[in-house]
C-alpha atoms as a PDB file:
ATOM      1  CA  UNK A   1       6.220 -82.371 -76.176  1.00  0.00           C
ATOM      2  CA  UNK A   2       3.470 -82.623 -78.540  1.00  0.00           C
ATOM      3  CA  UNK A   3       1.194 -85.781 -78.365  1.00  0.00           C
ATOM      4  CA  UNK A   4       0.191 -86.682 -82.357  1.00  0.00           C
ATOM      5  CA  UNK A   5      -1.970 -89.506 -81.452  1.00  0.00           C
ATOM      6  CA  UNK A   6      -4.144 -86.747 -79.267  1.00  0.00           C
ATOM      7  CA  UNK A   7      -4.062 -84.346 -82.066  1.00  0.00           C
ATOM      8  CA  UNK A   8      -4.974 -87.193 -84.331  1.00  0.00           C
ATOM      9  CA  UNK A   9      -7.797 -88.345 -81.870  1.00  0.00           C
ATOM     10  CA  UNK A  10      -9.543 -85.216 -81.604  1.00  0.00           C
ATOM     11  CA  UNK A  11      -8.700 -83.663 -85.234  1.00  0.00           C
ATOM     12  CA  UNK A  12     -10.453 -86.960 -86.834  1.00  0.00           C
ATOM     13  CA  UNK A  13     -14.254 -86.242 -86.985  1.00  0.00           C
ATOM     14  CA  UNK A  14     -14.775 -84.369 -90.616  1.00  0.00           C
ATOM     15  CA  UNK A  15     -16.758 -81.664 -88.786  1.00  0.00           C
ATOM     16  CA  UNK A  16     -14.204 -80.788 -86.283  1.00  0.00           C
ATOM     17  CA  UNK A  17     -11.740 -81.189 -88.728  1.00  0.00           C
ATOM     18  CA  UNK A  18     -13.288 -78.349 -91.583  1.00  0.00           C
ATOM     19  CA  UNK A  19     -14.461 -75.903 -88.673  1.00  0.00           C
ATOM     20  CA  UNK A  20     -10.560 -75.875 -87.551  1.00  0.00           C
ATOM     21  CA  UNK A  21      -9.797 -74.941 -91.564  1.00  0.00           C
ATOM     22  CA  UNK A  22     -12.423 -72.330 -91.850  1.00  0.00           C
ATOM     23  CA  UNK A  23     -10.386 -70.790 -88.665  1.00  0.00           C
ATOM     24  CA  UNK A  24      -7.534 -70.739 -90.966  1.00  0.00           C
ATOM     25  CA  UNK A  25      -8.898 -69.695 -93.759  1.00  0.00           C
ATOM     26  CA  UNK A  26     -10.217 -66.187 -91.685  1.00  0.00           C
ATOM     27  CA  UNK A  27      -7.051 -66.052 -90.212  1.00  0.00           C
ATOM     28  CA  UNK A  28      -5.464 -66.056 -93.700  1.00  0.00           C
ATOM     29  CA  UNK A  29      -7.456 -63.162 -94.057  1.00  0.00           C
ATOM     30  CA  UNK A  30      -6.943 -61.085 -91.694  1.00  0.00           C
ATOM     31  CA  UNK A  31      -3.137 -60.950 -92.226  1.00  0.00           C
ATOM     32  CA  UNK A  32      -3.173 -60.930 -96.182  1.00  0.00           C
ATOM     33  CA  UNK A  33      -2.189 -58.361 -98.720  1.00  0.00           C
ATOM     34  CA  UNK A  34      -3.768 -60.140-101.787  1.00  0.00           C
ATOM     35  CA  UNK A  35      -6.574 -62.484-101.408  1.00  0.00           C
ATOM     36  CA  UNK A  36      -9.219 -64.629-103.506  1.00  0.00           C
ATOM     37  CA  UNK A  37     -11.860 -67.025-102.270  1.00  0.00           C
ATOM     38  CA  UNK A  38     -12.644 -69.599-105.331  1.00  0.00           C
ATOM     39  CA  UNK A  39     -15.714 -71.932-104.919  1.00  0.00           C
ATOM     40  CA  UNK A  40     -16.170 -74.554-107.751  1.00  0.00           C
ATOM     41  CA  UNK A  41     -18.030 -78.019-108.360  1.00  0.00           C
ATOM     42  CA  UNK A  42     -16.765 -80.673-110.343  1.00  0.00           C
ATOM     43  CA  UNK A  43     -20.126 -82.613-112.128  1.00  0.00           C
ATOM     44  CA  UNK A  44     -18.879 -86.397-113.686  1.00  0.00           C
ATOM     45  CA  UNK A  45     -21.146 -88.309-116.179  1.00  0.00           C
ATOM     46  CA  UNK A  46     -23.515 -89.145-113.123  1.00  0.00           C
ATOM     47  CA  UNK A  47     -24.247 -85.454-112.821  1.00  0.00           C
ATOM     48  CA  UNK A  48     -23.732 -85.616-109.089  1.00  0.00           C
ATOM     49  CA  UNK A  49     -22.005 -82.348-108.209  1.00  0.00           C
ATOM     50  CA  UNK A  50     -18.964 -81.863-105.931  1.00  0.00           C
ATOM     51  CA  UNK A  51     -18.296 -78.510-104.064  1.00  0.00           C
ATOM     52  CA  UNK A  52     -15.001 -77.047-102.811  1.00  0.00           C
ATOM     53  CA  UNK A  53     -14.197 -73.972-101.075  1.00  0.00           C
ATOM     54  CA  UNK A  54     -10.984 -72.565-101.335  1.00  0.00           C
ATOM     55  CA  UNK A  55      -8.680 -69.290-100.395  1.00  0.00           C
ATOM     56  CA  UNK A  56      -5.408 -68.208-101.175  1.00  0.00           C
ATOM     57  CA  UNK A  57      -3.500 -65.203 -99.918  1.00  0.00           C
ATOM     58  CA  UNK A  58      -0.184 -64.038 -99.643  1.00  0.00           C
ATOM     59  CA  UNK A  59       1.840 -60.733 -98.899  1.00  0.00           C
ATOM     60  CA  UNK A  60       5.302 -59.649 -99.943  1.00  0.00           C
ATOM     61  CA  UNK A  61       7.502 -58.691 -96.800  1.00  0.00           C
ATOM     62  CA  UNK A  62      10.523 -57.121 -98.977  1.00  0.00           C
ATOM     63  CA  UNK A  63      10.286 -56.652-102.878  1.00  0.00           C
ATOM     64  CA  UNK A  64      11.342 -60.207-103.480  1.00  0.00           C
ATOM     65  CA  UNK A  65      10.402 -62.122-100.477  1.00  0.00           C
ATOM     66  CA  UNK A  66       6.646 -63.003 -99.029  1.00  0.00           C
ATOM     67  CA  UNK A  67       4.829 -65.408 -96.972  1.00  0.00           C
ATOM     68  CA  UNK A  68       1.746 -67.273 -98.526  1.00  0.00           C
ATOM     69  CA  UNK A  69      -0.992 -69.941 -97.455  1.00  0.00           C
ATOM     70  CA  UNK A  70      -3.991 -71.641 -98.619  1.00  0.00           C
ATOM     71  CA  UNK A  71      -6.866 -73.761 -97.459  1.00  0.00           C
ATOM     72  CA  UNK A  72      -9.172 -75.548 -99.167  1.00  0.00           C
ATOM     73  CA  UNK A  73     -13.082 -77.639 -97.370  1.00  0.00           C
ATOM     74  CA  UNK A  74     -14.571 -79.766 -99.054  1.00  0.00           C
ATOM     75  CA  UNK A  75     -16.952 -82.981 -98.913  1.00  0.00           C
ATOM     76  CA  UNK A  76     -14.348 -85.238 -97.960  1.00  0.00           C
ATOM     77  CA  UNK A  77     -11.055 -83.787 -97.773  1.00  0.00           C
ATOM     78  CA  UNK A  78     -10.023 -80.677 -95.927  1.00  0.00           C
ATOM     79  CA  UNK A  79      -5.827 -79.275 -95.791  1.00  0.00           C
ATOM     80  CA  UNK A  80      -4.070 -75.590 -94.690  1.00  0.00           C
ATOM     81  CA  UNK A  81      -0.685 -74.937 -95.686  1.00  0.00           C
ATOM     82  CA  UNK A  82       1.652 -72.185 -96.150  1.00  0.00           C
ATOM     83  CA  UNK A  83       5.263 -70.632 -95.871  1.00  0.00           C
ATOM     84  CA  UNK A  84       7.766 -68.547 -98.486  1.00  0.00           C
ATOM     85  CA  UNK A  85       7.479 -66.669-101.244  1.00  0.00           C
ATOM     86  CA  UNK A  86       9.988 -65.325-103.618  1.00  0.00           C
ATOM     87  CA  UNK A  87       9.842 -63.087-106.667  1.00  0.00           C
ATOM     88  CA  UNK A  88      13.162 -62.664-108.345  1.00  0.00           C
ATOM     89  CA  UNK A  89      11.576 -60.839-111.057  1.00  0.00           C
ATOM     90  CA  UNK A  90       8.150 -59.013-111.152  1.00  0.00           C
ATOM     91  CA  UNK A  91       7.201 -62.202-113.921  1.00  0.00           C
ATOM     92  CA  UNK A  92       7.404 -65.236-111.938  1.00  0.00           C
ATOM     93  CA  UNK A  93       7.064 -66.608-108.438  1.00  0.00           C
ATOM     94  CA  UNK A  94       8.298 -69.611-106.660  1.00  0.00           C
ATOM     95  CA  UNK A  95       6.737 -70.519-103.205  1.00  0.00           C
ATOM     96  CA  UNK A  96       7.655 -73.703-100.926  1.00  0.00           C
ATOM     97  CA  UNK A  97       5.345 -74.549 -97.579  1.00  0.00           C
ATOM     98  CA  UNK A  98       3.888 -77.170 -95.245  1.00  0.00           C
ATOM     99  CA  UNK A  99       1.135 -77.715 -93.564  1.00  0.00           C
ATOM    100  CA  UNK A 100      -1.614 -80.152 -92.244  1.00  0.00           C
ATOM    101  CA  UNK A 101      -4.439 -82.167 -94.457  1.00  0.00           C
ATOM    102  CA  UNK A 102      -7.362 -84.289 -92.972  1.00  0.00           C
ATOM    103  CA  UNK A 103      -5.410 -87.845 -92.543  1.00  0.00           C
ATOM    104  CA  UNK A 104      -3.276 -89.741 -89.999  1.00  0.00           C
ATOM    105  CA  UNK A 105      -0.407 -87.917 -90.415  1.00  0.00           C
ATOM    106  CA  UNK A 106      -1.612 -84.725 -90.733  1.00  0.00           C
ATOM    107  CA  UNK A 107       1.331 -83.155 -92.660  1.00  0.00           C
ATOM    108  CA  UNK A 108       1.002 -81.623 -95.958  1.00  0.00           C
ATOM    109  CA  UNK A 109       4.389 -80.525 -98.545  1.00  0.00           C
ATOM    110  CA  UNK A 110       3.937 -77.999-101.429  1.00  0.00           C
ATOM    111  CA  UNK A 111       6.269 -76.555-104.110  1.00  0.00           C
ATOM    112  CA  UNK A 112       5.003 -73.941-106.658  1.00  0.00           C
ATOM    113  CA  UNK A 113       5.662 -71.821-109.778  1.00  0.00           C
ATOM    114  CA  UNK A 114       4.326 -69.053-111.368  1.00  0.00           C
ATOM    115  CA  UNK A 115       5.049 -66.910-114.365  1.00  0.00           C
ATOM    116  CA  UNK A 116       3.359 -64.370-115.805  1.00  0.00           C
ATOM    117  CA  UNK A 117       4.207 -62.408-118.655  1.00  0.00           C
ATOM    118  CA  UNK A 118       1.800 -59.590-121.220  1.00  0.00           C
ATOM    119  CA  UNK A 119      -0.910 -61.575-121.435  1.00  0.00           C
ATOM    120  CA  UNK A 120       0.750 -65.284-120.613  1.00  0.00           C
ATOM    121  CA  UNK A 121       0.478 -67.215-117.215  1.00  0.00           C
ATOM    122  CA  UNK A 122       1.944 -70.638-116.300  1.00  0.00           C
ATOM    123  CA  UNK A 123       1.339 -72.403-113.194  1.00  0.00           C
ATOM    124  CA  UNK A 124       2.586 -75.526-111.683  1.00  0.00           C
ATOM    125  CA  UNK A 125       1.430 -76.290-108.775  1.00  0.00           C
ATOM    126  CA  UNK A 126       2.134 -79.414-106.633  1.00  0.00           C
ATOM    127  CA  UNK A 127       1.548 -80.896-103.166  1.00  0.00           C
ATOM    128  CA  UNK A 128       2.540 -84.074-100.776  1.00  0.00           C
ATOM    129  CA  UNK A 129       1.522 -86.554 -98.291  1.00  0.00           C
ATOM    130  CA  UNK A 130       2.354 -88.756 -96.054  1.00  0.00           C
ATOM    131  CA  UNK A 131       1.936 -92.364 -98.751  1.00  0.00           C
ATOM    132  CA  UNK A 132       2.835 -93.090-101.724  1.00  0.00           C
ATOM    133  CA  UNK A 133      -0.023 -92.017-103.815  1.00  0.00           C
ATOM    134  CA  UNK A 134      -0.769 -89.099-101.606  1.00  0.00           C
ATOM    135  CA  UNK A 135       0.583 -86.548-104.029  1.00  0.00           C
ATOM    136  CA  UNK A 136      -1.143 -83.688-106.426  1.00  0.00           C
ATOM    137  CA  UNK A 137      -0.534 -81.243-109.243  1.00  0.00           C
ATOM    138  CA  UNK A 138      -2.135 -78.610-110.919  1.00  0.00           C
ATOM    139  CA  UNK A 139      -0.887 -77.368-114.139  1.00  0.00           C
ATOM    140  CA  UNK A 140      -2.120 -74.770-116.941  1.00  0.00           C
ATOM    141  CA  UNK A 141      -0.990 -72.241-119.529  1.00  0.00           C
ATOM    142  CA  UNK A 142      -3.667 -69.614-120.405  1.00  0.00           C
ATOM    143  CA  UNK A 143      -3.935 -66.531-123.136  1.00  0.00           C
ATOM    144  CA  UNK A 144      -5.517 -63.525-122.142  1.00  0.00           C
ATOM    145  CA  UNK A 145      -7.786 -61.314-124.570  1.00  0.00           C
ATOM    146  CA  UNK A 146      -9.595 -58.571-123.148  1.00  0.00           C
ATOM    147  CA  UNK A 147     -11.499 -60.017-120.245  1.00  0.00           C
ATOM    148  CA  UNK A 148     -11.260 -64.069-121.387  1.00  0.00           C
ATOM    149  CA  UNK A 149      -8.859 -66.435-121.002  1.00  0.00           C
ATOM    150  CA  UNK A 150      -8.569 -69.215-122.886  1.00  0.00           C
ATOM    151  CA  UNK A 151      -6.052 -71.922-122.542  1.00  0.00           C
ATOM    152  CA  UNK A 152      -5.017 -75.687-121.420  1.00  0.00           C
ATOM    153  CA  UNK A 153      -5.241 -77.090-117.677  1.00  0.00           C
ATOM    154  CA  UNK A 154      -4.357 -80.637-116.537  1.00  0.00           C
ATOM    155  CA  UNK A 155      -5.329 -81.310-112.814  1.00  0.00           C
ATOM    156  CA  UNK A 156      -5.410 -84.096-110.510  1.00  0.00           C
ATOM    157  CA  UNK A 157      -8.850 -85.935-109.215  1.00  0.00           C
ATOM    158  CA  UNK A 158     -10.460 -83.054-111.411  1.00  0.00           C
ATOM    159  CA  UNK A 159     -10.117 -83.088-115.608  1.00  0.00           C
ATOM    160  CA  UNK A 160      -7.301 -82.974-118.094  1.00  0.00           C
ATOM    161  CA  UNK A 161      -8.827 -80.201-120.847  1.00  0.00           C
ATOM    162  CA  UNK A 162      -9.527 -76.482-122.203  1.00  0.00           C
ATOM    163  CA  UNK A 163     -10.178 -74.048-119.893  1.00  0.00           C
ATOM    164  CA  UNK A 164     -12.306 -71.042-120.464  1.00  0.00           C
ATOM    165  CA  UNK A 165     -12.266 -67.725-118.258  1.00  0.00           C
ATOM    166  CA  UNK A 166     -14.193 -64.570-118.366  1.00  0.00           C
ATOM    167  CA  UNK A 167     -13.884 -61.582-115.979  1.00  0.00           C
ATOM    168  CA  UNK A 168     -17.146 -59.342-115.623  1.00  0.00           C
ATOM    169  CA  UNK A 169     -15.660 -57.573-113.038  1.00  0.00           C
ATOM    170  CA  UNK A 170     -11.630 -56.632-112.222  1.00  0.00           C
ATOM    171  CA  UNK A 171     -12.603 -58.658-108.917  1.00  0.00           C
ATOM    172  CA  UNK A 172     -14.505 -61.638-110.331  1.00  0.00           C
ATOM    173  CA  UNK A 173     -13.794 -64.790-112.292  1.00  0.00           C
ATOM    174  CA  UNK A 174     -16.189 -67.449-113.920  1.00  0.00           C
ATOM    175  CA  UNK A 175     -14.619 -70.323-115.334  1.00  0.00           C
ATOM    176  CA  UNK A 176     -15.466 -73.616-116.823  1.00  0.00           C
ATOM    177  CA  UNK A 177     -12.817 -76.486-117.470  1.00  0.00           C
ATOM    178  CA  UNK A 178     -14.551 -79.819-119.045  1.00  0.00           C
ATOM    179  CA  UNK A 179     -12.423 -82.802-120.605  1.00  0.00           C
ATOM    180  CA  UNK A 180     -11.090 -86.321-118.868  1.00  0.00           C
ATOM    181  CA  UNK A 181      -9.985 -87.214-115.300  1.00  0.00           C
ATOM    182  CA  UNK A 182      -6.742 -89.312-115.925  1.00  0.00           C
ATOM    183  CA  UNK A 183      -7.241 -90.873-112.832  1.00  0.00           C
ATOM    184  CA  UNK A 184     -10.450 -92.433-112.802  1.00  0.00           C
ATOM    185  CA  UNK A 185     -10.994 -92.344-116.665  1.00  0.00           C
ATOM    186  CA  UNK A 186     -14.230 -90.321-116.646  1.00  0.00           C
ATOM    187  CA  UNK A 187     -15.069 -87.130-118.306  1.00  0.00           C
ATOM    188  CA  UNK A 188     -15.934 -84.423-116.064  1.00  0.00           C
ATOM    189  CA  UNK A 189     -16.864 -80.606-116.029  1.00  0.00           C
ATOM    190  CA  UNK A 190     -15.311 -78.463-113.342  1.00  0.00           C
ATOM    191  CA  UNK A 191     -16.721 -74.748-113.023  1.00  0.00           C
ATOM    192  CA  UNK A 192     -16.543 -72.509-110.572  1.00  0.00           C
ATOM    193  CA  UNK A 193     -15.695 -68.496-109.491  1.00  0.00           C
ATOM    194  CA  UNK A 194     -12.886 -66.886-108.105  1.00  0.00           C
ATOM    195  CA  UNK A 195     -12.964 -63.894-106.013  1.00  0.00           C
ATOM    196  CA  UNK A 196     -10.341 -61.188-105.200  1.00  0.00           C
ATOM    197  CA  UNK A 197     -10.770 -59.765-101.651  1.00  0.00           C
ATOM    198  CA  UNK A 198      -8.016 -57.634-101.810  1.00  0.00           C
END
């Protein structure tokens, strides 16, 4: 039988705690078909800037059904989660999974969607933990034209606003996404760059 206050004992300390996700995050790696590393700062009205690291990957195991995960590091949070993927149609994909985040109670709940369409994409993204408050979402609708994308983005502890793509490269994103944090009533700019590895 697994002992969770030993896990929790010896998972607590932040720098244990983000070396164990950067082992998941090159595991994640290793095993996926489609990849992409995004790094990004969020910069409030103090102009103090805050840096993530992130990775997603997944990998279809039939034509409709995958496996997924994703990890994200940062200054004071750190979580790893993944599970199934399914793609009824080429257009949209809905993924569910669980996994661990950098509290007491270690587990972590996510439910996605993800639709896609000529030059159309809608994401709603969403994740729990253990409290009441412990919950987050990420949300936008976006327009492609030639190598921008321009559309609308509402997500938590980062802004509510426009956001504004561009694509130099078939593998590389920059992005910028300024407007108002709904939950601590401040504007903010979040910017950052995604990169495909596969």
């Amino acid at each position: 039988m697994i002992d969770k206050q030993y896990i929790i004992n010896n998972l607590k300390p932040q720098n244990t705690m983000k070396k164990f996700f950067v082992i998941i995050i090159l595991a994640l790696v290793a095993n996926a078909a489609v990849a992409q590393f995004q790094i990004y700062t969020r910069i409030s009205e103090k102009i103090t800037p805050e840096y993530d690291f992130n990775f997603y990957g997944q990998k279809l195991l039939t034509k409709h059904v995958g496996i997924w995960g994703f990890a994200l590091v940062e200054q004071k949070w750190a979580e790893a989660y993944g599970g199934l993927l399914y793609s009824p149609a080429k257009w949209v994909e809905i993924t569910v999974g669980a996994g661990i985040e950098q509290c007491d109670a270690l587990y972590r709940l996510s439910a996605n969607v993800f639709l896609s369409g000529k030059n159309f994409s809608f994401l709603l993204a969403t994740e729990k933990g253990d409290g009441r408050d412990n919950w987050w979402y990420k949300s936008f609708l976006k327009y492609q034209v030639g190598k921008w994308n321009f559309g609308i983005q509402s997500w938590r502890f980062h802004v509510t606003g426009p956001i504004v793509e561009y694509s130099p490269l078939s593998r590389l994103k920059i992005w910028v996404n300024p407007g108002r944090d709904l939950e601590f009533g401040i504007n903010r700019i979040t910017a950052g760059v995604d990169v495909k590895v596969f």
